[in-house]
Protein backbone atom coordinates (compact mmCIF):
# COMPACT_ATOMS: atom_id res chain seq x y z
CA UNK A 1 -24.52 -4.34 -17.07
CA UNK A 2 -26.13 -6.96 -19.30
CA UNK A 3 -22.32 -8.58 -20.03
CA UNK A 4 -22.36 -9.51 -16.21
CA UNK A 5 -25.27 -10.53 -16.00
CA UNK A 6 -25.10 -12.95 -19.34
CA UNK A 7 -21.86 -14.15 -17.03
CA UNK A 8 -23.60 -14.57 -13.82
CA UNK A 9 -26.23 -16.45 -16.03
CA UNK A 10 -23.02 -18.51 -17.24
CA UNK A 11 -21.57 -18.82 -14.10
CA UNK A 12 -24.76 -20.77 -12.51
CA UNK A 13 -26.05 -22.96 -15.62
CA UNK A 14 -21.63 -24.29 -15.09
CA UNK A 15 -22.63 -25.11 -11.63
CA UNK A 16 -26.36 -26.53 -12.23
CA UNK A 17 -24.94 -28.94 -14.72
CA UNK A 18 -21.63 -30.24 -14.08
CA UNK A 19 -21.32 -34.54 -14.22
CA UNK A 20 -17.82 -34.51 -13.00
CA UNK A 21 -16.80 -34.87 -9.15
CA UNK A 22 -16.80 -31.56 -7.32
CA UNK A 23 -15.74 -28.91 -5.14
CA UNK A 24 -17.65 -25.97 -3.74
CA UNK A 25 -16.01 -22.73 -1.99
CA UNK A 26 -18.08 -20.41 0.22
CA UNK A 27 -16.91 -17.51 1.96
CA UNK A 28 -16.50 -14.40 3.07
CA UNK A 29 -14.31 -11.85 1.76
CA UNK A 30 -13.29 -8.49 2.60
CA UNK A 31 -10.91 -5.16 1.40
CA UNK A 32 -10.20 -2.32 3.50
CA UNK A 33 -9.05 0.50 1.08
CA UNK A 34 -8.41 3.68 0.47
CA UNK A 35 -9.26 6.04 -2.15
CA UNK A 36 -7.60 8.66 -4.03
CA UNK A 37 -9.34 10.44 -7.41
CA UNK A 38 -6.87 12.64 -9.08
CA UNK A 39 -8.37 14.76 -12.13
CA UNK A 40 -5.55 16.33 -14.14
CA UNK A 41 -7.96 19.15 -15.79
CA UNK A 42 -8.85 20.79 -12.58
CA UNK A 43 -6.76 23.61 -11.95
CA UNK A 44 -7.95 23.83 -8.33
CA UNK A 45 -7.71 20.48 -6.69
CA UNK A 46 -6.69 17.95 -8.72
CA UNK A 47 -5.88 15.24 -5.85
CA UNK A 48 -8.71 14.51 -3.08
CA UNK A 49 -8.44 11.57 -1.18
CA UNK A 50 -10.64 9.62 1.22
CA UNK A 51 -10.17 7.66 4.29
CA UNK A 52 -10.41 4.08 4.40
CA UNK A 53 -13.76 2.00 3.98
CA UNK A 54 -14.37 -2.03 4.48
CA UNK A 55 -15.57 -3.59 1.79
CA UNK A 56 -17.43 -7.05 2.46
CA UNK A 57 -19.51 -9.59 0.86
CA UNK A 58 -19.45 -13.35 -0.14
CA UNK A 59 -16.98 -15.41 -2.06
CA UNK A 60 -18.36 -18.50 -4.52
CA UNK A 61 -15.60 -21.26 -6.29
CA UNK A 62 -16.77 -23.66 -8.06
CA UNK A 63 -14.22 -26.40 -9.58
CA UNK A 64 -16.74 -28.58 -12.21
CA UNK A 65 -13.53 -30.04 -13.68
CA UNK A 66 -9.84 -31.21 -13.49
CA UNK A 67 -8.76 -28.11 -14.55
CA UNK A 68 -11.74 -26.14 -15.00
CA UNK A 69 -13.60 -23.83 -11.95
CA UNK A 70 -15.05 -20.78 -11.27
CA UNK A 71 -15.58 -18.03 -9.24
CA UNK A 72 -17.53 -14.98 -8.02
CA UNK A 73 -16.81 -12.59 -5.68
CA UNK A 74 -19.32 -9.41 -5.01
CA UNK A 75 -17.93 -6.74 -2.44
CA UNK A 76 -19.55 -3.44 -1.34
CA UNK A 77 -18.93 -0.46 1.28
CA UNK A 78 -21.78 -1.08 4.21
CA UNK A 79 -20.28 2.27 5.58
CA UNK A 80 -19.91 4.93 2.93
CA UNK A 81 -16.29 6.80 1.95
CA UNK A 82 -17.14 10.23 2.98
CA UNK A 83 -16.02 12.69 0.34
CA UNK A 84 -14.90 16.60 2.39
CA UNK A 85 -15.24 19.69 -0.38
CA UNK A 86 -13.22 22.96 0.20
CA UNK A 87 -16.34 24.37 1.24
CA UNK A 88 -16.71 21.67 4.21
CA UNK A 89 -19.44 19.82 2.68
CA UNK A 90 -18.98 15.78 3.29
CA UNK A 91 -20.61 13.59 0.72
CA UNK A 92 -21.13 10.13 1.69
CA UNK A 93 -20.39 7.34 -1.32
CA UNK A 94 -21.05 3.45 -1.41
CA UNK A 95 -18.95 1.73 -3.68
CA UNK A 96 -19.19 -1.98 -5.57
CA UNK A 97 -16.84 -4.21 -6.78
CA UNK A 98 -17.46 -7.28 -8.41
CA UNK A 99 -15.98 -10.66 -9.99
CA UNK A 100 -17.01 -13.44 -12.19
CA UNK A 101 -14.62 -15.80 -13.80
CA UNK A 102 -13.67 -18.60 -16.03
CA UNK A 103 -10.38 -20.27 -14.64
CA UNK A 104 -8.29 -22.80 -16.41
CA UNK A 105 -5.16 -24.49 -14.58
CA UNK A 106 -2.53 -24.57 -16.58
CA UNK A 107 0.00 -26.08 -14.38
CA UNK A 108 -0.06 -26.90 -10.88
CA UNK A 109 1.03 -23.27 -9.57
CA UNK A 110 -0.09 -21.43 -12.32
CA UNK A 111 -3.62 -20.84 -13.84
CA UNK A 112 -5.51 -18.30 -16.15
CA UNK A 113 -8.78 -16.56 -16.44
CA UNK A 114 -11.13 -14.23 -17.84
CA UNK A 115 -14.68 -13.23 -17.02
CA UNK A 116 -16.95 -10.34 -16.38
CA UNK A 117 -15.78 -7.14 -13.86
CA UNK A 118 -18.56 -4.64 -12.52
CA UNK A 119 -17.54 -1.37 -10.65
CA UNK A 120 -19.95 1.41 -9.53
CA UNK A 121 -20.49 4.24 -6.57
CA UNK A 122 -23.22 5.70 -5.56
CA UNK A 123 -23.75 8.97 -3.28
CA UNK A 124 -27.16 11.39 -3.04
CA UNK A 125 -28.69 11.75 -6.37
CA UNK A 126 -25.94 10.50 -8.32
CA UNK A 127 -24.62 7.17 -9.59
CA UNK A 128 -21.72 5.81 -11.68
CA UNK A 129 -21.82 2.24 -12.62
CA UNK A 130 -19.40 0.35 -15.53
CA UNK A 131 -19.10 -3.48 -16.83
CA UNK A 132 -16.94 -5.39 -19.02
CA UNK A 133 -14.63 -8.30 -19.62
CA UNK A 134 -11.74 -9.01 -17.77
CA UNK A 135 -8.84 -11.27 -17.83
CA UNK A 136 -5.49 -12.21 -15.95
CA UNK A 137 -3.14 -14.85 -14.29
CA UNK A 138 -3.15 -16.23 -10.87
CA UNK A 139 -0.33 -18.45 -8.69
CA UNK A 140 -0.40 -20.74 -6.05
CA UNK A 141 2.86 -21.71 -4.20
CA UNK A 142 3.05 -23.87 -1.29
CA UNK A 143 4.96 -22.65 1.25
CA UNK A 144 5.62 -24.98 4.25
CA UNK A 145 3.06 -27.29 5.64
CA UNK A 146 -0.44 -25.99 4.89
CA UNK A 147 0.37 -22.55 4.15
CA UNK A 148 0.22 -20.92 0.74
CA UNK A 149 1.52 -18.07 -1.36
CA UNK A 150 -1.72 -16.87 -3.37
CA UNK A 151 -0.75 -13.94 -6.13
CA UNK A 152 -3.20 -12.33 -8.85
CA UNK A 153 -2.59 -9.55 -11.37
CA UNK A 154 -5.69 -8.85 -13.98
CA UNK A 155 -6.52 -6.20 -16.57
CA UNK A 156 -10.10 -4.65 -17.13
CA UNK A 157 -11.91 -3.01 -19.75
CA UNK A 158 -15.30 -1.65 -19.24
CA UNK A 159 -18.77 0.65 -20.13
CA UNK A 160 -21.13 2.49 -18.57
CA UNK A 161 -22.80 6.09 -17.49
CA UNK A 162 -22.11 8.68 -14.86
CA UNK A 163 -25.45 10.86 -13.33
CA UNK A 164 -25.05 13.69 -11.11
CA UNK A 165 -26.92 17.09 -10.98
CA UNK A 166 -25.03 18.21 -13.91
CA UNK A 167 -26.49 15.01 -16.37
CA UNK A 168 -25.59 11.83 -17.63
CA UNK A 169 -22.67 10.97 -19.90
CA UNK A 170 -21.32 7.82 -20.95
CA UNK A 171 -17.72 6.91 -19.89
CA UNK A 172 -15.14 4.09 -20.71
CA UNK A 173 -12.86 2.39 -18.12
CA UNK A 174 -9.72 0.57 -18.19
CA UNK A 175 -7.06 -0.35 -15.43
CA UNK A 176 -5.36 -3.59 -13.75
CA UNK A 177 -5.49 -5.22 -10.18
CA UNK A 178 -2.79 -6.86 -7.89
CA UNK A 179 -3.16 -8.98 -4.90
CA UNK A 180 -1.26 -11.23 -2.74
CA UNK A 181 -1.96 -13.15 0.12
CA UNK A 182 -0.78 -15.65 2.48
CA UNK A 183 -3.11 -18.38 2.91
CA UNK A 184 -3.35 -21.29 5.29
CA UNK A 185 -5.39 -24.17 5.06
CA UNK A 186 -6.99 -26.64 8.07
CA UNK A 187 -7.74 -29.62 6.04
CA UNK A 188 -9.72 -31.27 9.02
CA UNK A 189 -12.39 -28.57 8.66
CA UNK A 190 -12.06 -27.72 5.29
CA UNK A 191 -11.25 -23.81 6.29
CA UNK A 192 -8.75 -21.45 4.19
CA UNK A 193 -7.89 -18.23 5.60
CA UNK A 194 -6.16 -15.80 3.67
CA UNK A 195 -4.50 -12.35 4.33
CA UNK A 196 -3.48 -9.96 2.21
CA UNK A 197 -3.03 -6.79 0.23
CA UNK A 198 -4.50 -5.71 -3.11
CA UNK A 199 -4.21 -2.75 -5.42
CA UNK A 200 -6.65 -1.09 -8.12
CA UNK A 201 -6.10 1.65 -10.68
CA UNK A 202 -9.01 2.54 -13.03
CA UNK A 203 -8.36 5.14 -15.18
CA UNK A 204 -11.91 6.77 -16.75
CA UNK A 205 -12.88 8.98 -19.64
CA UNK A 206 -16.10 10.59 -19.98
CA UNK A 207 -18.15 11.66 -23.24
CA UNK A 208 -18.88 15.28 -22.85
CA UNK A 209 -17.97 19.13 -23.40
CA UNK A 210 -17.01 20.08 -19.84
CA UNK A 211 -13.14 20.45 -19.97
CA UNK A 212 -12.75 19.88 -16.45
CA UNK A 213 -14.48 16.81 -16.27
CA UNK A 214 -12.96 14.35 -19.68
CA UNK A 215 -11.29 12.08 -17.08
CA UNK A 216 -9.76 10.79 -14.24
CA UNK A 217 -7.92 8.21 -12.54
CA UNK A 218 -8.99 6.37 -9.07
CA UNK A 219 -6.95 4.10 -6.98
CA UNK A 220 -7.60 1.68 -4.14
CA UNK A 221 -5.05 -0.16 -1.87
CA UNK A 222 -5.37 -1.70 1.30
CA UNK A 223 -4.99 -5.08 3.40
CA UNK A 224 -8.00 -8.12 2.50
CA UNK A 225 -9.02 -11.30 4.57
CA UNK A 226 -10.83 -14.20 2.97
CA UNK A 227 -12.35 -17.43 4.97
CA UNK A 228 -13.95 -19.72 2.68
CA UNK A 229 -15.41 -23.02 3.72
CA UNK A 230 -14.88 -26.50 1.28
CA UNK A 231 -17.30 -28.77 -0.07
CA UNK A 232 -16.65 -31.95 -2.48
CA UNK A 233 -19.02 -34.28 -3.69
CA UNK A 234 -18.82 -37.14 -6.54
């Protein structure tokens, strides 16, 4: 957790002090995904999956340079996945996703970037919340007029601990996202809308003793929108 937030600290001193003309990005974005958890030590049920949930929350970019910007994205489940047990019980879980990054243009379609990634759920009394650098490439294709192909692909490593009624253990994290979208933009009003589809595997281990619980692997996938509204200034 303290990574992202030395990023986030990052992220706003970039935006505070920039000389150079400028362009600000706010929005909205949101995800609506599913989720399947499959845990290959349990003998019983080793696939459950969820219905989809809508993820939502704002969108920041930031360009403080020619070829320099960067961005922040922060997304979470206002209505819970709902988890169903084999003995009927439903468990309601809010989940958090979470961007900040460094981008650097490298040519007109293509750019890179790294930054900070945050994931984390919580349901009843228990919590499970990771951070740690990530990193990836981006593209931007015109397509005809003022409409866009937008494609992303990233890899993530990160930290953290896992409390339920059992205890807390420590865990590690790693996995990759995918995206594309088709986005058009109305330069009168400065307004891009995008729509889209992205994909997330995160594959976890856990320190601890209990042989059903050492790891498992989660995946999300589902269609996204993003509106963002542009600002430039000298």
């Amino acid at each position: 957790m303290k990574l992202f937030k030395i990023i986030i600290m990052i992220f706003t001193m970039v935006i505070s002090s920039s000389l150079f003309a400028s362009d600000l990005g706010i929005g909205i974005a949101g995800w609506y995904a599913d989720w399947e958890m499959y845990n290959p030590d349990n003998p019983n049920n080793k696939i459950t999956k969820m219905n989809s949930a809508f993820y939502i929350g704002p969108s920041i970019a930031y360009q403080f340079a020619e070829k320099w910007s960067t961005t922040l994205v922060t997304l979470f489940t206002p209505s819970p996945y709902k988890m169903t047990n084999d003995s009927g019980e439903t468990t309601e879980i809010t989940r958090y996703d979470a961007d900040v990054a460094l981008n650097y243009q490298l040519v007109r379609y293509l750019k890179f970037f790294v930054g900070g990634k945050y994931l984390g759920f919580t349901y009843n009394d228990g919590k499970h919340h990771g951070a740690g650098p990530g990193g990836g490439i981006g593209l931007t294709i015109p397509i005809v007029n003022n409409f866009y192909f937008l494609g992303n692909a990233s890899g993530l490593y990160l930290w953290g601990s896992h409390k339920d009624n059992s205890g807390t253990k420590d865990f590690t994290e790693y996995g990759y996202n995918a995206a594309a979208q088709l986005a058009f933009y109305a330069a009168s009003a400065g307004l891009t809308t995008s729509i889209g589809y992205r994909y997330q595997f995160i594959k976890s281990k856990y320190n601890t003793d209990d042989p059903y619980g050492k790891k498992d692997e989660h995946t999300f996938k589902g269609f996204t929108v993003l509106i963002v509204k542009s600002f430039h200034w000298e």
